[in-house]
N, C-alpha and C. Protein backbone atom coordinates (compact mmCIF):
# COMPACT_ATOMS: atom_id res chain seq x y z
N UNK A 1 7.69 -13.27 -10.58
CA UNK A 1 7.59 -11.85 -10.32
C UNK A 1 8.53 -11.42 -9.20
N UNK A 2 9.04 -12.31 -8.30
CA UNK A 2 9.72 -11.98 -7.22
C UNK A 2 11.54 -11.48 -7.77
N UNK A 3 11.69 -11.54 -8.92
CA UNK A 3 12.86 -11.26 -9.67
C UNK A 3 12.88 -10.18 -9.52
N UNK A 4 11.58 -9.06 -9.56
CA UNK A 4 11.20 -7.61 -9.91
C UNK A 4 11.00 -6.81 -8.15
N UNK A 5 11.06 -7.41 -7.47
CA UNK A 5 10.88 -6.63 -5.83
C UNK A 5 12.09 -6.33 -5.08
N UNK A 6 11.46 -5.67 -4.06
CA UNK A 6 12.66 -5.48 -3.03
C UNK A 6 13.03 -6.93 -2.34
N UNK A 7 14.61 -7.05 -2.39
CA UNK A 7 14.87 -7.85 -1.43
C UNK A 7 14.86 -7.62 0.04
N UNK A 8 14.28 -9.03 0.53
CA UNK A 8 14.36 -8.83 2.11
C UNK A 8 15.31 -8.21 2.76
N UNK A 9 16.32 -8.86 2.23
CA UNK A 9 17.49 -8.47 3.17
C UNK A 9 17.65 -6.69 3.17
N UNK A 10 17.36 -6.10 2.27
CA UNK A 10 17.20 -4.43 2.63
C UNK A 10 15.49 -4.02 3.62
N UNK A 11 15.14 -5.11 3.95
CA UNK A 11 14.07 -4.37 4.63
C UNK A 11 14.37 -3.64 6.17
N UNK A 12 16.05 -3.82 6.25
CA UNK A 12 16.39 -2.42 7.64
C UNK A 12 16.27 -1.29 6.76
N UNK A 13 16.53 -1.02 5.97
CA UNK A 13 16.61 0.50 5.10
C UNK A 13 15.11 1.08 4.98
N UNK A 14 14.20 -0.01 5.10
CA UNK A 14 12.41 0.05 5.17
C UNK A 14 11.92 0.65 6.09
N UNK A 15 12.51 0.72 7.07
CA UNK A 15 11.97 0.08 8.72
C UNK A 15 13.26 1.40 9.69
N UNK A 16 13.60 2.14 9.19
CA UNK A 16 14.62 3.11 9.44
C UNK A 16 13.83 4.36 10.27
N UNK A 17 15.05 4.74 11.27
CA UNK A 17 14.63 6.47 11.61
C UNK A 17 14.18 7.62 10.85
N UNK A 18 15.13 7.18 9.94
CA UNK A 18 15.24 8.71 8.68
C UNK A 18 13.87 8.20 8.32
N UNK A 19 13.64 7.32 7.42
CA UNK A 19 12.07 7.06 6.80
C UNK A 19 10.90 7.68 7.68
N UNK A 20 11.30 7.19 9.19
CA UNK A 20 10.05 7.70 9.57
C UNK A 20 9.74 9.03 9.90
N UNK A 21 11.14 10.02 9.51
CA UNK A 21 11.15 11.15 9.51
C UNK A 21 10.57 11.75 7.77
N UNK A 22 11.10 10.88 7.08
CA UNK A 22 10.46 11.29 5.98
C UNK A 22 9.22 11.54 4.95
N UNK A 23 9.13 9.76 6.24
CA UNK A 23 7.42 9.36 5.54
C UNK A 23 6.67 8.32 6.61
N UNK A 24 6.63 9.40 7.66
CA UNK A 24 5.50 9.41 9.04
C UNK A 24 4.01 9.08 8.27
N UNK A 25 3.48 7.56 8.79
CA UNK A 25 2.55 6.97 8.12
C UNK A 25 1.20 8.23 8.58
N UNK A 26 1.43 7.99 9.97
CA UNK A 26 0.23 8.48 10.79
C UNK A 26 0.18 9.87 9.92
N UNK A 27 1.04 10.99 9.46
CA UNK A 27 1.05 11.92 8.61
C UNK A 27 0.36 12.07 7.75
N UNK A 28 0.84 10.85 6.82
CA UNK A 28 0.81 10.76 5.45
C UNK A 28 -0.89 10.28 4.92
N UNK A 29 -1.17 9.63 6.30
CA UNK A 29 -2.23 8.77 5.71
C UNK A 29 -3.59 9.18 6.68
N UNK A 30 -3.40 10.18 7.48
CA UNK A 30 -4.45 10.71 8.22
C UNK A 30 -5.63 11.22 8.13
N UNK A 31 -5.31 12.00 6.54
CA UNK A 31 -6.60 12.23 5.90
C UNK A 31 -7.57 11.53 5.29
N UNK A 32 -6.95 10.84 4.57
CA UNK A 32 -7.95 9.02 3.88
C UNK A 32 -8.27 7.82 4.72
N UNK A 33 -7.34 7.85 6.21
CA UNK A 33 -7.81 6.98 6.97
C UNK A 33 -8.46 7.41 7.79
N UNK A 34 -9.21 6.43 8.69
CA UNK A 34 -10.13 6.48 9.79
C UNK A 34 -10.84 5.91 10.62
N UNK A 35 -11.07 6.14 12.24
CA UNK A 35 -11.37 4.87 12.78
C UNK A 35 -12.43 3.57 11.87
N UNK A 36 -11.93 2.75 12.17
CA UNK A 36 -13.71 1.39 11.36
C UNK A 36 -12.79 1.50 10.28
N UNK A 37 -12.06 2.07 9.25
CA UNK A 37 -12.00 2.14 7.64
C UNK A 37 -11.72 0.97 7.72
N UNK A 38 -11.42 0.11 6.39
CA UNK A 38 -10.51 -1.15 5.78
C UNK A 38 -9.66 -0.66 5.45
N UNK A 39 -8.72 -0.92 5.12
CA UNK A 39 -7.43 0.18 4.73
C UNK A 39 -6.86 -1.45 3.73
N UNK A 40 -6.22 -1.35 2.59
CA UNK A 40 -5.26 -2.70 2.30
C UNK A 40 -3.88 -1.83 1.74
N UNK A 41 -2.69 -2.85 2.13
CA UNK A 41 -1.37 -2.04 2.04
C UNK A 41 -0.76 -3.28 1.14
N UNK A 42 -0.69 -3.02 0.07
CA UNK A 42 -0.41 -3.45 -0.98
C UNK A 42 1.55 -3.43 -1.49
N UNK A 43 2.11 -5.08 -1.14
CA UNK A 43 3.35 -4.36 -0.80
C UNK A 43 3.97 -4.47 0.49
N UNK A 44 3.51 -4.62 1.18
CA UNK A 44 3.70 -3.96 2.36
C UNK A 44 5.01 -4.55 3.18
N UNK A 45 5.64 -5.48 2.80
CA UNK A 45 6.99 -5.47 2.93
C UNK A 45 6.85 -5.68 4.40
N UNK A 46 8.37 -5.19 5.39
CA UNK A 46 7.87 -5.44 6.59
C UNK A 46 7.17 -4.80 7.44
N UNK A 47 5.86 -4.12 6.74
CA UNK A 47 4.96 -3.40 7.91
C UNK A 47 5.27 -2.04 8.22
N UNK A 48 6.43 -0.99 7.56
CA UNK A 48 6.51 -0.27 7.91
C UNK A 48 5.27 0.79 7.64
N UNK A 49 4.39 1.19 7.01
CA UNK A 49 3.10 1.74 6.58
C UNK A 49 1.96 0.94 7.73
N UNK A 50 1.80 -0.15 7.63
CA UNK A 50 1.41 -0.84 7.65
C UNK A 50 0.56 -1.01 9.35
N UNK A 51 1.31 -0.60 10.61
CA UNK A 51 1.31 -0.26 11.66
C UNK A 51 0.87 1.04 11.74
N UNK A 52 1.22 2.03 11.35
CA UNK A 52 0.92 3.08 10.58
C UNK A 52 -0.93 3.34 10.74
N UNK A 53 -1.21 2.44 9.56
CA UNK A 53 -2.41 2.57 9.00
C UNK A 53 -3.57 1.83 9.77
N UNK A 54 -3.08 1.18 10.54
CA UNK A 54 -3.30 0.36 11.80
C UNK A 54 -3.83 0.86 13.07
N UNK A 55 -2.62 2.00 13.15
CA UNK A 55 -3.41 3.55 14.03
C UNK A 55 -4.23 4.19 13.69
N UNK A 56 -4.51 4.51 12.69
CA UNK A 56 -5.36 5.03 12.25
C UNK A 56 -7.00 4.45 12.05
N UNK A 57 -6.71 3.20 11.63
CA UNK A 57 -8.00 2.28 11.71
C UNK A 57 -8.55 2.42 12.63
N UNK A 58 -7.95 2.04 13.87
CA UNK A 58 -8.08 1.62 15.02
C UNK A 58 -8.74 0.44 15.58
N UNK A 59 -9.37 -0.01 16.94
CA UNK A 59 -10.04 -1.28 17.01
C UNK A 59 -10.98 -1.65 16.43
N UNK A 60 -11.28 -1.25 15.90
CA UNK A 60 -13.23 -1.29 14.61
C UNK A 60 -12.36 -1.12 13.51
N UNK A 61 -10.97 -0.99 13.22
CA UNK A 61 -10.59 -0.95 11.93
C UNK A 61 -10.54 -2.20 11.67
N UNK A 62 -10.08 -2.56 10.48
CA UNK A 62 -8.76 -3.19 9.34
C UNK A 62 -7.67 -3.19 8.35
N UNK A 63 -6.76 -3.87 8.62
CA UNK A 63 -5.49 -3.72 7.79
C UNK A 63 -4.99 -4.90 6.79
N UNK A 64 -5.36 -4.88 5.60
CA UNK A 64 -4.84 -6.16 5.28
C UNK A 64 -3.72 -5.60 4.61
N UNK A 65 -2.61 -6.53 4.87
CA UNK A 65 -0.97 -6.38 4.48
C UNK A 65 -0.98 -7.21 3.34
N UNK A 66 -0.67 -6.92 2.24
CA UNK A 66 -0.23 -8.06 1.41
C UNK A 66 0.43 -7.49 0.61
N UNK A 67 1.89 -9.17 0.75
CA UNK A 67 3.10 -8.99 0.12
C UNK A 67 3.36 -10.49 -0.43
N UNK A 68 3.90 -10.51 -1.53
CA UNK A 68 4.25 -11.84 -2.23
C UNK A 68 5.59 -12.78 -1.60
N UNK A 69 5.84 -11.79 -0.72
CA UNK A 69 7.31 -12.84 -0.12
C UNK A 69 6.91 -13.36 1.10
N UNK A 70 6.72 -14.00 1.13
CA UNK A 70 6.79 -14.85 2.95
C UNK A 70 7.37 -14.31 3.93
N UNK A 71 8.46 -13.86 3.98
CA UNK A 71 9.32 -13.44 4.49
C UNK A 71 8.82 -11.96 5.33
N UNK A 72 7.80 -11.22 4.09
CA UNK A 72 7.52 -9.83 5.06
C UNK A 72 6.32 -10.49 5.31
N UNK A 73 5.33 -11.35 5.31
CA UNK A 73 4.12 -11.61 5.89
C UNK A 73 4.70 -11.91 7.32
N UNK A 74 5.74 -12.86 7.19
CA UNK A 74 6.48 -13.56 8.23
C UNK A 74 6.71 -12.19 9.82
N UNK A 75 7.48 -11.32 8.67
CA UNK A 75 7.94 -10.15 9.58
C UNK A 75 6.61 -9.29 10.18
N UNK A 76 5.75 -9.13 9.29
CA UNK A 76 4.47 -8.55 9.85
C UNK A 76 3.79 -9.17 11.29
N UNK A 77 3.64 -10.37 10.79
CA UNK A 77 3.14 -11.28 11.92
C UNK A 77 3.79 -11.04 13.14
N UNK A 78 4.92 -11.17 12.99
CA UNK A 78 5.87 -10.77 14.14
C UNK A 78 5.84 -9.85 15.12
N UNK A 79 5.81 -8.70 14.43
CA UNK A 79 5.51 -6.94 14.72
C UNK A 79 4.28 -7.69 15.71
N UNK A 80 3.05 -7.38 14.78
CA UNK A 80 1.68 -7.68 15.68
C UNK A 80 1.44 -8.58 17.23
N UNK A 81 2.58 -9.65 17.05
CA UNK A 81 2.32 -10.61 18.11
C UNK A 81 2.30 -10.09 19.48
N UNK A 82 0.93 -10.37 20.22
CA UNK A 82 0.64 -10.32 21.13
C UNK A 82 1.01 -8.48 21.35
N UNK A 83 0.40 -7.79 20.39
CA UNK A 83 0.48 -6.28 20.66
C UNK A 83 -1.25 -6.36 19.90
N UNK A 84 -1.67 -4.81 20.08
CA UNK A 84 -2.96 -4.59 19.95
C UNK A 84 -3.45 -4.41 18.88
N UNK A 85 -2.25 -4.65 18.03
CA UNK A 85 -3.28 -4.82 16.15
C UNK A 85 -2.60 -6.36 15.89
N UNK A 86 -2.46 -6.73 16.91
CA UNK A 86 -3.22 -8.50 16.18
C UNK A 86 -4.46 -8.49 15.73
N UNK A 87 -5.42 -7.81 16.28
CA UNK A 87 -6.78 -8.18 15.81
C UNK A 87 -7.22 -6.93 14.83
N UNK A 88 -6.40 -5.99 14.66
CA UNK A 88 -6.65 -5.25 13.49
C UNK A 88 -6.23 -5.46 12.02
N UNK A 89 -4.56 -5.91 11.80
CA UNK A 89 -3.62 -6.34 10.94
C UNK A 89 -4.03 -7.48 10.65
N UNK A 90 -4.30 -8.09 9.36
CA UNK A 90 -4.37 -9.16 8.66
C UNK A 90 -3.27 -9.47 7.41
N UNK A 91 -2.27 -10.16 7.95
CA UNK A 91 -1.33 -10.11 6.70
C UNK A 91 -1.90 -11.44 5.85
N UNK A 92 -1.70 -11.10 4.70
CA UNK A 92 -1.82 -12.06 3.78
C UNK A 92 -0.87 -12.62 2.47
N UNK A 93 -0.57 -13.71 2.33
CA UNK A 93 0.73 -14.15 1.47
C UNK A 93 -0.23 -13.87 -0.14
N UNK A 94 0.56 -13.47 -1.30
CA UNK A 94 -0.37 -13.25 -2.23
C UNK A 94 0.86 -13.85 -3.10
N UNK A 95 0.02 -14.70 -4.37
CA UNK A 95 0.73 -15.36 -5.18
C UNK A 95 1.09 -14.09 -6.40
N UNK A 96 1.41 -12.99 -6.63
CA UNK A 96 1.89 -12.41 -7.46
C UNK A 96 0.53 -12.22 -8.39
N UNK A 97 -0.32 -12.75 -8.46
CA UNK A 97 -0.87 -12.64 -9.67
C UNK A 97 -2.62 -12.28 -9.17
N UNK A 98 -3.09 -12.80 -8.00
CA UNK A 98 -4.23 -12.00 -7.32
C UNK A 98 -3.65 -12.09 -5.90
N UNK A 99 -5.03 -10.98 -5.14
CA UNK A 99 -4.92 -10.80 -4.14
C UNK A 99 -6.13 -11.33 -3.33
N UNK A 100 -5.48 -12.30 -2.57
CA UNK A 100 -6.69 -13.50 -1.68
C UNK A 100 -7.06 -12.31 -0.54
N UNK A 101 -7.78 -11.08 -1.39
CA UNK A 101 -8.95 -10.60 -0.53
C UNK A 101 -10.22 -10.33 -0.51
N UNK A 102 -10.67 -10.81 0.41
CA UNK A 102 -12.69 -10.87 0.41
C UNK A 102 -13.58 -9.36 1.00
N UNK A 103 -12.79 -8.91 1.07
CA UNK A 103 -13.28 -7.32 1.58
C UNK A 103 -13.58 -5.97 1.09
N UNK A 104 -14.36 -5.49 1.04
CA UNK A 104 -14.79 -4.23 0.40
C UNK A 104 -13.74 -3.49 1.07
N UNK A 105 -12.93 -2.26 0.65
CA UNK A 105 -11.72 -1.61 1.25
C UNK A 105 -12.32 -0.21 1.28
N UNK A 106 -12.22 0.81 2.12
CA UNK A 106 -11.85 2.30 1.83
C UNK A 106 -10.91 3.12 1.75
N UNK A 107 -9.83 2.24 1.33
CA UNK A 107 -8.46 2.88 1.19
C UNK A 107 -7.39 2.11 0.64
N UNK A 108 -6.75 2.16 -0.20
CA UNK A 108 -5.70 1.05 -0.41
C UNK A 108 -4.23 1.98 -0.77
N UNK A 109 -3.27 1.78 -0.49
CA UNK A 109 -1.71 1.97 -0.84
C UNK A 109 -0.94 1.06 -1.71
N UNK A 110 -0.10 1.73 -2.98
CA UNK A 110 0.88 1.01 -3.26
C UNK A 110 1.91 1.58 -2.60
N UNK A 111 2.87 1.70 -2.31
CA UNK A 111 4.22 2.62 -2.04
C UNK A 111 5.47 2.04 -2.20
N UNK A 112 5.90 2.77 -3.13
CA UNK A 112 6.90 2.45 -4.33
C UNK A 112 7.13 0.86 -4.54
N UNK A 113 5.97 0.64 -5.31
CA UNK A 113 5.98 -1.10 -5.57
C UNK A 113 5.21 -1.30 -7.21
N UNK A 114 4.22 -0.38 -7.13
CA UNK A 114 3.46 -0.65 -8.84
C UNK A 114 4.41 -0.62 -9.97
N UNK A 115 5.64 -0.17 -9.98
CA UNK A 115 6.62 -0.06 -11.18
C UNK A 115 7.36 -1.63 -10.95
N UNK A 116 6.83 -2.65 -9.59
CA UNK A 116 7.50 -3.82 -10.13
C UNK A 116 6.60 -4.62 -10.42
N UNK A 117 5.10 -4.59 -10.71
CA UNK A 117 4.19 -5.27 -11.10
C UNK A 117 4.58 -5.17 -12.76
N UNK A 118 4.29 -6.30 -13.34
CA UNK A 118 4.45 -6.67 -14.64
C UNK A 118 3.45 -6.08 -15.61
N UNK A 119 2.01 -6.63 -15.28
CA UNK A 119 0.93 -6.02 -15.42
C UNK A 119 -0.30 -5.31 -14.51
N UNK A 120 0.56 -3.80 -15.20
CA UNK A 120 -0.29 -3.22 -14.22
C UNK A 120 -1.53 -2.82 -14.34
N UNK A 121 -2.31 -3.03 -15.91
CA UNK A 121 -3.67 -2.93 -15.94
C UNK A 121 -4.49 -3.85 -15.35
N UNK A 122 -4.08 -5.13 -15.57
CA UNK A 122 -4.74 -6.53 -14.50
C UNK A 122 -4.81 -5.89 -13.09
N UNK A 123 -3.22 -5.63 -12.35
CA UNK A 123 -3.17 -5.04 -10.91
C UNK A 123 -4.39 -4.30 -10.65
N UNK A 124 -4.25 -3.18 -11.45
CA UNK A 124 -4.97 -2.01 -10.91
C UNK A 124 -6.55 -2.59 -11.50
N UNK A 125 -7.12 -3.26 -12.14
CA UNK A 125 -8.75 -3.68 -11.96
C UNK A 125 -9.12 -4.57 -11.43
N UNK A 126 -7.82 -5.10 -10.50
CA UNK A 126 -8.13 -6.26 -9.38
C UNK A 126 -8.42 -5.42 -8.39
N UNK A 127 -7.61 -4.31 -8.11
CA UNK A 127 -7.47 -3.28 -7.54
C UNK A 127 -8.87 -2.60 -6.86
N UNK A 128 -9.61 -2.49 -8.23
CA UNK A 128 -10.50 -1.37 -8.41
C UNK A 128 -11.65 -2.10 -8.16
N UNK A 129 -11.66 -3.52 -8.17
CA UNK A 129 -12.72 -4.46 -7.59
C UNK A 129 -13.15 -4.42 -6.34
N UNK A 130 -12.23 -4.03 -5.65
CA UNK A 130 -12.06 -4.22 -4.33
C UNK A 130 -12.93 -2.65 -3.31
N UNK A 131 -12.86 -1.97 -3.97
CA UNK A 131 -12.58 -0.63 -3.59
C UNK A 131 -14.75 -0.38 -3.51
N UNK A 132 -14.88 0.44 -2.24
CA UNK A 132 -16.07 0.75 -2.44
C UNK A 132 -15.99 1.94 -2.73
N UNK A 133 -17.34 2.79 -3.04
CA UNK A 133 -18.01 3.75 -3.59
C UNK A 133 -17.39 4.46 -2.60
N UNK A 134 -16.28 6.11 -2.73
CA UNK A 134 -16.40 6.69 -2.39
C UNK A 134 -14.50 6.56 -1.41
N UNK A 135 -14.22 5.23 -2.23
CA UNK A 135 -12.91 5.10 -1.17
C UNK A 135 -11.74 5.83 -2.06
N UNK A 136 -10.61 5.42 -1.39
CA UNK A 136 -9.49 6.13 -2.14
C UNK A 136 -8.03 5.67 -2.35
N UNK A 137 -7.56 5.40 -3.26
CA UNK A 137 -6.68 4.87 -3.85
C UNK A 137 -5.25 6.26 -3.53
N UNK A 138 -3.82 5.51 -3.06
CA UNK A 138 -2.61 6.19 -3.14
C UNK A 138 -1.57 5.34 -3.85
N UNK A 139 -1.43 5.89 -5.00
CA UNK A 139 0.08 5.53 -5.67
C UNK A 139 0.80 6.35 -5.25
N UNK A 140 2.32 5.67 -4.98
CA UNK A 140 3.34 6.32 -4.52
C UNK A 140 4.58 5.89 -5.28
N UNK A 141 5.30 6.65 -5.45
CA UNK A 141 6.59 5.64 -6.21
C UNK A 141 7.66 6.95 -5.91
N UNK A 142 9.13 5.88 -6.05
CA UNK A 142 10.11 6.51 -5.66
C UNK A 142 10.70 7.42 -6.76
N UNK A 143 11.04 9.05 -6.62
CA UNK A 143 11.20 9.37 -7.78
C UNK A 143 12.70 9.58 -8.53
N UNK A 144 13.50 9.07 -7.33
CA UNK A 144 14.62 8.86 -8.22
C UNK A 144 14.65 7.47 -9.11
N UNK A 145 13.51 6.61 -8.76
CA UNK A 145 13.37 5.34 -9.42
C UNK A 145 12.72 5.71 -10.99
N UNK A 146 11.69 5.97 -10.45
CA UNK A 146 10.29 5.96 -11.11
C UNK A 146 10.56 7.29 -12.15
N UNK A 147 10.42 7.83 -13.03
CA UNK A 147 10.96 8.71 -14.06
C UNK A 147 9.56 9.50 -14.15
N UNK A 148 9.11 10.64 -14.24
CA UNK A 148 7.75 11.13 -14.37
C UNK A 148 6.97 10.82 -15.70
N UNK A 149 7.76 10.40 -16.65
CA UNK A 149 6.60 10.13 -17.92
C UNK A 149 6.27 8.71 -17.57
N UNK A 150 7.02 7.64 -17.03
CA UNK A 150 6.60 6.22 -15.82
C UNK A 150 5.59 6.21 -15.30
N UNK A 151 5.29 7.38 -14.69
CA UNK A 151 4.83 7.54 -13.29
C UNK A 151 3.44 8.35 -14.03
N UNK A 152 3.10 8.78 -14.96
CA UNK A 152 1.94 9.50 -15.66
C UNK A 152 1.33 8.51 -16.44
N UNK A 153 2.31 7.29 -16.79
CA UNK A 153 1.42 6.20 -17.75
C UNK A 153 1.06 4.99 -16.35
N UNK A 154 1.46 5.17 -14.96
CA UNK A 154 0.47 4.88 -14.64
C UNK A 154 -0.96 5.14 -13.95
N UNK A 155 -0.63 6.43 -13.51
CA UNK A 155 -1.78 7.53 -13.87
C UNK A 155 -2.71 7.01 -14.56
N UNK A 156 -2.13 7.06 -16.00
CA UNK A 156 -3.32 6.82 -16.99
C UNK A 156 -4.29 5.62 -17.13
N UNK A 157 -3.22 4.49 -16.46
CA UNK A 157 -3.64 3.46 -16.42
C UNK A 157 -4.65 3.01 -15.49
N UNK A 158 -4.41 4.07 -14.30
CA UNK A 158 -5.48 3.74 -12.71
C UNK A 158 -6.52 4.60 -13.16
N UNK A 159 -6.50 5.12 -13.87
CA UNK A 159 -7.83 5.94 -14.67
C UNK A 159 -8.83 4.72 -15.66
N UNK A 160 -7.77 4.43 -16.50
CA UNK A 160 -8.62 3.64 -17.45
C UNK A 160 -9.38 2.57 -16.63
N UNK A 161 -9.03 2.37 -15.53
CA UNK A 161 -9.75 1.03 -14.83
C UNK A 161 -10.88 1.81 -13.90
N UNK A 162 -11.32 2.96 -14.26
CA UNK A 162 -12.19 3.84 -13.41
C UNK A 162 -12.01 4.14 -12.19
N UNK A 163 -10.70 4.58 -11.91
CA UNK A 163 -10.73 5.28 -10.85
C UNK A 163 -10.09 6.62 -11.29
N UNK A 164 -11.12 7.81 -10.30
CA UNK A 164 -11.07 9.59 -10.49
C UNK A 164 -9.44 9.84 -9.95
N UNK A 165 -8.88 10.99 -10.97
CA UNK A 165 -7.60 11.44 -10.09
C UNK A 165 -7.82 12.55 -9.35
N UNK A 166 -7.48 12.53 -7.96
CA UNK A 166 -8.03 13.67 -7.63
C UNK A 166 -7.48 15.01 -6.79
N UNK A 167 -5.72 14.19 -7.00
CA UNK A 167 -4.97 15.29 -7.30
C UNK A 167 -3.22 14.57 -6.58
N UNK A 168 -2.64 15.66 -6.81
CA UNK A 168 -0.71 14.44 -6.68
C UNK A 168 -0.34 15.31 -5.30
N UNK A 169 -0.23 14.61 -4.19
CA UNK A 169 0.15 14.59 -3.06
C UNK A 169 1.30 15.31 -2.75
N UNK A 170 1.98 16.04 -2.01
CA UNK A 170 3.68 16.15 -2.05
C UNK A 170 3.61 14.78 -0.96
N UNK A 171 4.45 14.23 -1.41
CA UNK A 171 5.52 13.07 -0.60
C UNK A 171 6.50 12.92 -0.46
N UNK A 172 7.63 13.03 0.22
CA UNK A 172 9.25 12.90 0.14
C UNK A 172 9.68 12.16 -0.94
N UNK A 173 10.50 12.59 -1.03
CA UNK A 173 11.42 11.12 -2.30
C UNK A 173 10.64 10.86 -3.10
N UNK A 174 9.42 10.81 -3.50
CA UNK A 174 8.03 10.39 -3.98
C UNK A 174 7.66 11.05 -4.90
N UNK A 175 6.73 10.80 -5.73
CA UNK A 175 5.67 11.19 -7.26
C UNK A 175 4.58 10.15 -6.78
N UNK A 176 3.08 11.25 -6.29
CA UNK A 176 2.38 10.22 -5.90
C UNK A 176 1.51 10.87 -6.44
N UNK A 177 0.12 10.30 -6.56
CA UNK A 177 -1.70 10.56 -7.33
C UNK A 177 -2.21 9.92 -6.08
N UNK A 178 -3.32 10.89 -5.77
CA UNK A 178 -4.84 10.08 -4.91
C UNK A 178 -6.05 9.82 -5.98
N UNK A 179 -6.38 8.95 -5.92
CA UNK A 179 -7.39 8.00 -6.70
C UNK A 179 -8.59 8.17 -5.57
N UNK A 180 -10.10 8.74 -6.53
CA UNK A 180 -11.04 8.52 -5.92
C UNK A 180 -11.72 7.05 -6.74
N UNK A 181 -13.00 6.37 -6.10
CA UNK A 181 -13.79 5.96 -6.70
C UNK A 181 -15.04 6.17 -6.73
């Protein structure tokens, strides 16, 4: 599956000024997050969301990061060391195919990553396992990537696995849906 992702080596283009002018986590994610939440960042590359969502948690929060490359778990870890979401941020290495997490979530993110999952009905009811009563799901995808009839079949698809749509976000660059459960 790692054929289908971003390469590391563009994760400065991730991790940029402009981005965070474009897509300010603390912004973006202020309304669905909250102190105590679980938050999981699905993807999460080197942490740019990720810190983000971290603020928002806060010390009674959690963040689990998970990305299939070593490389951004690697970089995550990094970020955190010996700063104050070491003990919030939990990165986790995920073999492409589940996600080694044990936690009920109230929030989870893809951002622009579900169009490189292979199967995304498996994804999204591993997904939807996870998720308690009442939490909320953000697909995000890039829309010069992602084509809108793309981006509506997977819509359809985070539906069929029972989760509510409960309405499409404006996001920069982006075509995104909030998912209730």
């Amino acid at each position: 599956m790692e054929d289908h992702v971003c390469p590391s080596w563009l994760y400065f283009s991730l991790n940029s000024f402009f981005r965070k002018i474009i897509h300010d986590p603390e912004k973006l994610f202020k309304e669905y997050v909250h102190e105590g939440d679980t938050a999981l960042d699905i993807g999460c590359g080197p942490g740019f969301f990720t810190l983000g969502l971290a603020g928002l948690a806060g010390k009674t929060g959690k963040v689990i990061a998970v990305d299939i490359q070593k490389k951004a778990i690697d970089t995550v870890e990094k970020k955190i060391r010996g700063t104050i979401y070491e003990n919030i941020v939990h990165p986790v290495l995920s073999d492409g195919i589940t996600f080694p997490v044990n936690d009920k979530i109230d929030f989870a993110l893809t951002f622009w990553m579900l169009h490189e999952v292979p199967d995304k009905k498996n994804f999204l009811e591993m997904l939807r396992g996870f998720m308690k009563p009442g939490s909320k799901y953000l697909l995000v995808e890039p829309r010069i990537h992602v084509m809108k009839e793309t981006f509506m079949r997977e819509v359809k698809i985070a539906e069929s696995c029972g989760m509510k749509l409960a309405g499409f976000p404006e996001i920069g660059l982006s075509r995104a849906a909030l998912f209730t459960v």
